[in-house]
N, C-alpha and C. Protein backbone atom coordinates (compact mmCIF):
# COMPACT_ATOMS: atom_id res chain seq x y z
N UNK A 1 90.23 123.80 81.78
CA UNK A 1 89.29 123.53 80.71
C UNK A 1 87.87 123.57 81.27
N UNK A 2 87.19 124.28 80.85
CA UNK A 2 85.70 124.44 80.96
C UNK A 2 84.91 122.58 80.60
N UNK A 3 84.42 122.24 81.22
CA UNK A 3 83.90 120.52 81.19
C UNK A 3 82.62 120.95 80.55
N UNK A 4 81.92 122.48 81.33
CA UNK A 4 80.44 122.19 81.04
C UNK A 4 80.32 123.26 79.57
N UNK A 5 81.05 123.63 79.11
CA UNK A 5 81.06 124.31 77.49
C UNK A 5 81.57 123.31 76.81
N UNK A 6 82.50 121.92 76.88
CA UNK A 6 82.30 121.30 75.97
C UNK A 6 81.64 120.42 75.97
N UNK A 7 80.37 120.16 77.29
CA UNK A 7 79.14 119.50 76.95
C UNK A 7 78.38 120.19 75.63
N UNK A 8 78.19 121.35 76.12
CA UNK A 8 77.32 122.39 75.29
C UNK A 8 77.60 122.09 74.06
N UNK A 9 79.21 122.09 73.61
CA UNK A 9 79.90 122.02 72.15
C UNK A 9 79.58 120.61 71.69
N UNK A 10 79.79 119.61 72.69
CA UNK A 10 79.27 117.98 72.12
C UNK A 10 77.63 117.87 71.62
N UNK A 11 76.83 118.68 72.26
CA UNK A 11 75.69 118.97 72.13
C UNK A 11 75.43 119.35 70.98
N UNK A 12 75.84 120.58 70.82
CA UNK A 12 75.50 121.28 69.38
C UNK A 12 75.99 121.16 68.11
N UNK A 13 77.44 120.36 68.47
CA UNK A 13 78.08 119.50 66.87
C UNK A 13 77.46 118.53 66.36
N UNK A 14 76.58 117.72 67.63
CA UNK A 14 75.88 116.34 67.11
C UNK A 14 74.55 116.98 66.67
N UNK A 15 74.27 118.08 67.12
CA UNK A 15 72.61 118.59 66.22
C UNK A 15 73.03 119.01 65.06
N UNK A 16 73.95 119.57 65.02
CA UNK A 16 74.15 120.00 63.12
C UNK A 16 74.69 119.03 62.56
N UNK A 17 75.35 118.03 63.00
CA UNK A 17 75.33 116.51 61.49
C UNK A 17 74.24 115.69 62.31
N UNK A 18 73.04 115.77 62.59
CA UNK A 18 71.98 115.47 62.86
C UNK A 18 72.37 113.77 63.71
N UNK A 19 73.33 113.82 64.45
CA UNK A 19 73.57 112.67 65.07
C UNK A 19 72.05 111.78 65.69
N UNK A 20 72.09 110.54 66.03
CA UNK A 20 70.97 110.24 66.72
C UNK A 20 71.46 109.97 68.65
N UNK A 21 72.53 110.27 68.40
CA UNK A 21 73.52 109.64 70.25
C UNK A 21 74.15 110.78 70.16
N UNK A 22 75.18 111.09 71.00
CA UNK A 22 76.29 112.11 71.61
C UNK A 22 76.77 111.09 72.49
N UNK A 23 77.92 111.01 72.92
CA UNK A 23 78.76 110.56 74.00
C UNK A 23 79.51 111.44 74.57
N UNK A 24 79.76 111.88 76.08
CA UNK A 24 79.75 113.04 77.08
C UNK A 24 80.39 112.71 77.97
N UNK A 25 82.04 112.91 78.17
CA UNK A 25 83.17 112.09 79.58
C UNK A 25 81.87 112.71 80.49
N UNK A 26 81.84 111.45 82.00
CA UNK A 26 80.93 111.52 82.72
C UNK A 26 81.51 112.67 83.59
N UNK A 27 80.60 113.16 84.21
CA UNK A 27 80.78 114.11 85.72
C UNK A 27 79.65 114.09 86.31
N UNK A 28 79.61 114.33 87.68
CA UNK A 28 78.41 114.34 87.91
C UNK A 28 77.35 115.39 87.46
N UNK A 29 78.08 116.90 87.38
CA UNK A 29 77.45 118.03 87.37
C UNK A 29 77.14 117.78 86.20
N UNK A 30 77.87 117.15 84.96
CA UNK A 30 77.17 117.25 83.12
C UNK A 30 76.72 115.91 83.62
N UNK A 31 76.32 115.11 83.87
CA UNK A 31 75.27 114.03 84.36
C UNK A 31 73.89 114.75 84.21
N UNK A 32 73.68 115.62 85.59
CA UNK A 32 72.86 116.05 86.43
C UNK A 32 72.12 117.08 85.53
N UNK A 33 73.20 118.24 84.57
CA UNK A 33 71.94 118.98 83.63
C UNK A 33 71.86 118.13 82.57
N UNK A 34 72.84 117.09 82.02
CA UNK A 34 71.94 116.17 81.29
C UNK A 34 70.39 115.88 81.13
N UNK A 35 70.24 115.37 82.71
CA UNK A 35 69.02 115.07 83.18
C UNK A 35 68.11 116.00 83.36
N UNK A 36 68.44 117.22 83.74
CA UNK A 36 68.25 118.07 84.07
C UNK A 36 66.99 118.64 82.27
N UNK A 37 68.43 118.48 81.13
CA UNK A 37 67.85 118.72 79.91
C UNK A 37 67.12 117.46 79.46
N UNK A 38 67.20 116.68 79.76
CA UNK A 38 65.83 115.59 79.31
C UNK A 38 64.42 115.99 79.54
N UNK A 39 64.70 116.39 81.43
CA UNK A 39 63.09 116.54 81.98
C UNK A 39 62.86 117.66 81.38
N UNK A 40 63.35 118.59 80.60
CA UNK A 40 63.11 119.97 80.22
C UNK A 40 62.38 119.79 78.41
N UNK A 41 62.67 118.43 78.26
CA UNK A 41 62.26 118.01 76.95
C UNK A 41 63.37 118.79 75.57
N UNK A 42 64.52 118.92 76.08
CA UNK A 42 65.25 119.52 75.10
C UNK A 42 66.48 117.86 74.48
N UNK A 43 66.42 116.79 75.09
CA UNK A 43 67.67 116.15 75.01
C UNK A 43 65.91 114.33 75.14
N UNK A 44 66.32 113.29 74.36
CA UNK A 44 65.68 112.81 74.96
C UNK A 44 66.22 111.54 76.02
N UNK A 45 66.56 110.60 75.88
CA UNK A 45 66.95 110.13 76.60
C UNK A 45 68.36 109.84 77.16
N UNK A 46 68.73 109.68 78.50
CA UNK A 46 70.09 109.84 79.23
C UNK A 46 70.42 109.22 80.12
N UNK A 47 71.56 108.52 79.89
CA UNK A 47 72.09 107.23 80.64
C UNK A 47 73.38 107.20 80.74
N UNK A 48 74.34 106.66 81.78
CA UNK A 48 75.58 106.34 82.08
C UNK A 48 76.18 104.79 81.06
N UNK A 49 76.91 104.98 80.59
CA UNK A 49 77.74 103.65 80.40
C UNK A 49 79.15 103.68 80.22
N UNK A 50 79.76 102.40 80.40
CA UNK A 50 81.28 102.18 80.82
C UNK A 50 81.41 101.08 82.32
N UNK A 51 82.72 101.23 82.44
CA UNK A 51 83.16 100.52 83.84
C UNK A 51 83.13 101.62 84.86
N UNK A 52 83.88 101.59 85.86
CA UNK A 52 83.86 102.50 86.93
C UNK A 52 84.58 103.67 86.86
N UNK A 53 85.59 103.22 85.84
CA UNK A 53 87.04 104.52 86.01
C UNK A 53 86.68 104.88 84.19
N UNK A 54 86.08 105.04 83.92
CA UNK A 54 85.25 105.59 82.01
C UNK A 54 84.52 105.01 82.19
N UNK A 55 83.12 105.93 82.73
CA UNK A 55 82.24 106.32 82.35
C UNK A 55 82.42 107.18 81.40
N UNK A 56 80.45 107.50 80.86
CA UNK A 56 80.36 108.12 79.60
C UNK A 56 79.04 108.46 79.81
N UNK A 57 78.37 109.33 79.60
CA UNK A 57 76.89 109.83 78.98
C UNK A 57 76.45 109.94 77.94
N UNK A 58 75.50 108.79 77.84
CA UNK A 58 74.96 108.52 76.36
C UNK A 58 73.90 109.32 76.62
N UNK A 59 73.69 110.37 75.43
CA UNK A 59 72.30 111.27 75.26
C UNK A 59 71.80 111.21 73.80
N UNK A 60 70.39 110.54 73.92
CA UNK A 60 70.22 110.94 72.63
C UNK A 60 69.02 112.33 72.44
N UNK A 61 69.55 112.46 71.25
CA UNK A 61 69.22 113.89 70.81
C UNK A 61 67.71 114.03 70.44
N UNK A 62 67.07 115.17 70.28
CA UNK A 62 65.30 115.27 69.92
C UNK A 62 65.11 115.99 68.89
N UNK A 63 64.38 115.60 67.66
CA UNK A 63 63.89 116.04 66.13
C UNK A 63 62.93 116.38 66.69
N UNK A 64 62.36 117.50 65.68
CA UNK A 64 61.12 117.75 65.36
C UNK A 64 60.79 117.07 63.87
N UNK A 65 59.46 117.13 63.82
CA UNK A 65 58.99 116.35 62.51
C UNK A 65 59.56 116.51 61.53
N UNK A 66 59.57 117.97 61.16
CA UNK A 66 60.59 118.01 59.84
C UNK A 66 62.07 118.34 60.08
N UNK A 67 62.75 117.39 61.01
CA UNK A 67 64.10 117.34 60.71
C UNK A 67 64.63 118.47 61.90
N UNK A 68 64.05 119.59 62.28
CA UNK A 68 64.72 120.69 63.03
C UNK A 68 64.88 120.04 64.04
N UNK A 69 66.26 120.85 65.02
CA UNK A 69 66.26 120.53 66.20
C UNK A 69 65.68 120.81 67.28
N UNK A 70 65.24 120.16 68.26
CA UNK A 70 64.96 120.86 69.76
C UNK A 70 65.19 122.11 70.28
N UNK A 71 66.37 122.47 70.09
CA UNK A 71 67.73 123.05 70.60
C UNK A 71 68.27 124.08 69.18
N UNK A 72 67.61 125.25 69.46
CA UNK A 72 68.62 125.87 68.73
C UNK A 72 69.37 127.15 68.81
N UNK A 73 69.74 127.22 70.46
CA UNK A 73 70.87 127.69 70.61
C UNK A 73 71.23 127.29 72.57
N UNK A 74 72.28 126.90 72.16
CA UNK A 74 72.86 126.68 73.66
C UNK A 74 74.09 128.23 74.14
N UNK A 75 74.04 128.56 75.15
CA UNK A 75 74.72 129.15 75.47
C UNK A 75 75.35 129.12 76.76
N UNK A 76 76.54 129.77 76.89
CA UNK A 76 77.29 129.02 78.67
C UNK A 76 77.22 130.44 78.79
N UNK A 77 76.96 130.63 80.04
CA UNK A 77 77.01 132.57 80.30
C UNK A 77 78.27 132.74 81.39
N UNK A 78 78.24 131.96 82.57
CA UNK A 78 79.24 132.03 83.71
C UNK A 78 80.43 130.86 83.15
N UNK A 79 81.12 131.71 83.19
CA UNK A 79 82.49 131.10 82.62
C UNK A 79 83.55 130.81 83.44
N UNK A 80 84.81 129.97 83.96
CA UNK A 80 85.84 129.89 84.82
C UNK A 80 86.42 130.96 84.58
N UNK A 81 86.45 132.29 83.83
CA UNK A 81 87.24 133.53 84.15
C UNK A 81 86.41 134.44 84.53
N UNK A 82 84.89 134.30 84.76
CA UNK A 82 84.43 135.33 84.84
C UNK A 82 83.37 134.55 85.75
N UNK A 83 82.99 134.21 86.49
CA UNK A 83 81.58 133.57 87.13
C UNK A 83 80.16 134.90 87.44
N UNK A 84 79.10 134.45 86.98
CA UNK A 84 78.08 135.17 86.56
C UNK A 84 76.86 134.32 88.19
N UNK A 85 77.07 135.25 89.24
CA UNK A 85 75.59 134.84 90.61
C UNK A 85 74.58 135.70 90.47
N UNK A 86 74.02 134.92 90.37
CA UNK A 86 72.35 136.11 90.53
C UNK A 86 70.94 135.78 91.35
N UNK A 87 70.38 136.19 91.95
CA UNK A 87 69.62 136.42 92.75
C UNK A 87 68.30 136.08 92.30
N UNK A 88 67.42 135.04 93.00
CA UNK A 88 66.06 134.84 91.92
C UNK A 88 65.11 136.12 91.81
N UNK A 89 65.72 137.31 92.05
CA UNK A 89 64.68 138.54 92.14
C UNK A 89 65.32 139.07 90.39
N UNK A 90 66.07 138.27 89.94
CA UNK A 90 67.17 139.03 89.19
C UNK A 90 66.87 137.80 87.82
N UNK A 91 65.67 136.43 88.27
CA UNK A 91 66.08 136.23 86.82
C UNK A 91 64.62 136.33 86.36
N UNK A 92 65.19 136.93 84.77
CA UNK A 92 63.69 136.77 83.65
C UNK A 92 63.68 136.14 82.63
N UNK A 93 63.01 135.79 81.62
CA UNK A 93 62.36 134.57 81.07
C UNK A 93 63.48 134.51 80.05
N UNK A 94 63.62 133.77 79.37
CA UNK A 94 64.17 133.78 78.31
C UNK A 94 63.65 133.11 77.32
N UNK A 95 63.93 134.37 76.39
CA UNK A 95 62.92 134.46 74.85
C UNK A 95 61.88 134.56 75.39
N UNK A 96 61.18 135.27 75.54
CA UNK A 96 59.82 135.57 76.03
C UNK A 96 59.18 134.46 76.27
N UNK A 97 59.85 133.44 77.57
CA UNK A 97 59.38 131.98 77.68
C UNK A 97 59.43 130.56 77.29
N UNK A 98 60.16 130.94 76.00
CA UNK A 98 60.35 129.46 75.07
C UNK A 98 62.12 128.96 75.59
N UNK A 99 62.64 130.07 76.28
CA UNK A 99 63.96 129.02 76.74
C UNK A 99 64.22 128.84 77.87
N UNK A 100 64.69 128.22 78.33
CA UNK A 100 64.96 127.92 79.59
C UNK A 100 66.52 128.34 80.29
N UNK A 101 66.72 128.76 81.44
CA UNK A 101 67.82 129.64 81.58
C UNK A 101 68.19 128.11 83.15
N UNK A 102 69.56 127.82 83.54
CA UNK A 102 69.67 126.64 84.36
C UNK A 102 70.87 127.49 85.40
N UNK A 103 70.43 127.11 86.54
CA UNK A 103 71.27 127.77 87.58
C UNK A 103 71.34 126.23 88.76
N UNK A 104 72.81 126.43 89.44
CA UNK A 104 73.76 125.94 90.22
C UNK A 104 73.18 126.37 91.22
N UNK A 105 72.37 125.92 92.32
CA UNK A 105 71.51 126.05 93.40
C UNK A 105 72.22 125.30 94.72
N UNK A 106 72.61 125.66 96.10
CA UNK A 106 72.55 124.88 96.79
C UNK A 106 71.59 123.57 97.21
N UNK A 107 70.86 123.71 95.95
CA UNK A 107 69.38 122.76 96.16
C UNK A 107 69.73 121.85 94.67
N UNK A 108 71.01 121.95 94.05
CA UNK A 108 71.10 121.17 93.03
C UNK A 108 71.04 122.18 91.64
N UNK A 109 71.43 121.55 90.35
CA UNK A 109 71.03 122.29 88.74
C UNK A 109 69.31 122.32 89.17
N UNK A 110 68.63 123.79 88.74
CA UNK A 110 67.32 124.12 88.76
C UNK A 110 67.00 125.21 87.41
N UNK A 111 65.91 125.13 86.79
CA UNK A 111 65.88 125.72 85.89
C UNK A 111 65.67 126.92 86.46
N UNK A 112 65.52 128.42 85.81
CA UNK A 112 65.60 129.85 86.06
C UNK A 112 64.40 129.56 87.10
N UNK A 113 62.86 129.03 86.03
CA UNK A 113 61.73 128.96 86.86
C UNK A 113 61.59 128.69 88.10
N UNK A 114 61.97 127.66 88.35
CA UNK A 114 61.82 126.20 89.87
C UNK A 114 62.60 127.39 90.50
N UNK A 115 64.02 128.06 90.90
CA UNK A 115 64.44 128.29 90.88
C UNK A 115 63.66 129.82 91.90
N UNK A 116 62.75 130.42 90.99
CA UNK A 116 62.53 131.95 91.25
C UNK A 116 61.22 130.91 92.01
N UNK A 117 60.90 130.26 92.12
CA UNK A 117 59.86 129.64 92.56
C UNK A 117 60.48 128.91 94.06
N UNK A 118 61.55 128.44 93.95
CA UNK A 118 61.74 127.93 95.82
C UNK A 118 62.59 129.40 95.93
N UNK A 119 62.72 130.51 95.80
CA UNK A 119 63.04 131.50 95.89
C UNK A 119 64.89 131.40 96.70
N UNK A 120 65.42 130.55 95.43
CA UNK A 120 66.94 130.31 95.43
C UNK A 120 67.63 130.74 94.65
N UNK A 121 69.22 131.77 94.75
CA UNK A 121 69.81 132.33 93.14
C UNK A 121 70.70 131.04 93.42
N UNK A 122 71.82 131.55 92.17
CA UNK A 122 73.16 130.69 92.50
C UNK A 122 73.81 131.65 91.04
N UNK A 123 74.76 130.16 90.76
CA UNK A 123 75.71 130.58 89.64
C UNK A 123 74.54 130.35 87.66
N UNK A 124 74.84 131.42 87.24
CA UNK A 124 74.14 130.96 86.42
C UNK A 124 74.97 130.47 85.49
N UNK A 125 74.22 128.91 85.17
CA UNK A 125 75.17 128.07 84.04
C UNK A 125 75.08 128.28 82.67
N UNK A 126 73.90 128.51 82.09
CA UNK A 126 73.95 128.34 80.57
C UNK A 126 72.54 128.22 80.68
N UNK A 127 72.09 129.37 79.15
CA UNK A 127 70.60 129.21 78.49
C UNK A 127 70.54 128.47 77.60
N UNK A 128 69.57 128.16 77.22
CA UNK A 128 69.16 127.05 76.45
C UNK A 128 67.72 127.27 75.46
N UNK A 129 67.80 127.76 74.27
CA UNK A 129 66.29 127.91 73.79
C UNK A 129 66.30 127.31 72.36
């Protein structure tokens, strides 16, 4: 089972019945772009709760004034049948800048940018615009 497509899917079911929370079985890696999507201003705030053996990631979600979401389209590109590496010479903007593209770095989850900027590829995880 893919963990980090049904973050994506917990994500995008709670923006279309306009949830104000999501709850997310913990991992570290959907922890980490959790956080990852906070500092990116797409998710707003993100926190662990539970005991030791259930945990959970509470995220709450970000409106715009009139009601739209943050977020309106998530996508997973490297998949467990198919894994998608690419080279920071190899990534470009997405949507002509307004989305953000997140790659699996030996340096940690980094957005496309940071990314072509410490001049690191990896696995690419999923766009986001």
């Amino acid at each position: 089972m893919d963990t980090i497509a049904n973050m994506l899917t917990i994500i995008r079911n709670g923006q279309a019945v306009k949830k104000d929370l999501v709850r997310i079985p913990y991992s570290k890696v959907k922890f980490n772009l959790a956080k990852l999507l906070e500092k990116e201003g797409f998710l707003g705030s993100v926190e662990t709760k539970g005991g030791n053996h259930k945990l959970i990631i509470v995220a709450q979600l970000k409106y715009g004034e009139g009601g739209g979401s943050h977020i309106n389209s998530l996508k997973r590109v490297s998949k467990p049948g198919q894994r998608l590496y690419v080279s920071y010479k190899n990534l470009r903007p997405i949507k002509e800048g307004y989305g953000r593209a997140i790659i699996s770095t030996p340096r940690g989850l980094l957005t496309g940018e940071s990314a072509k900027k410490e001049k690191v590829g990896g696995e690419y995880i999923c766009e986001i615009w």
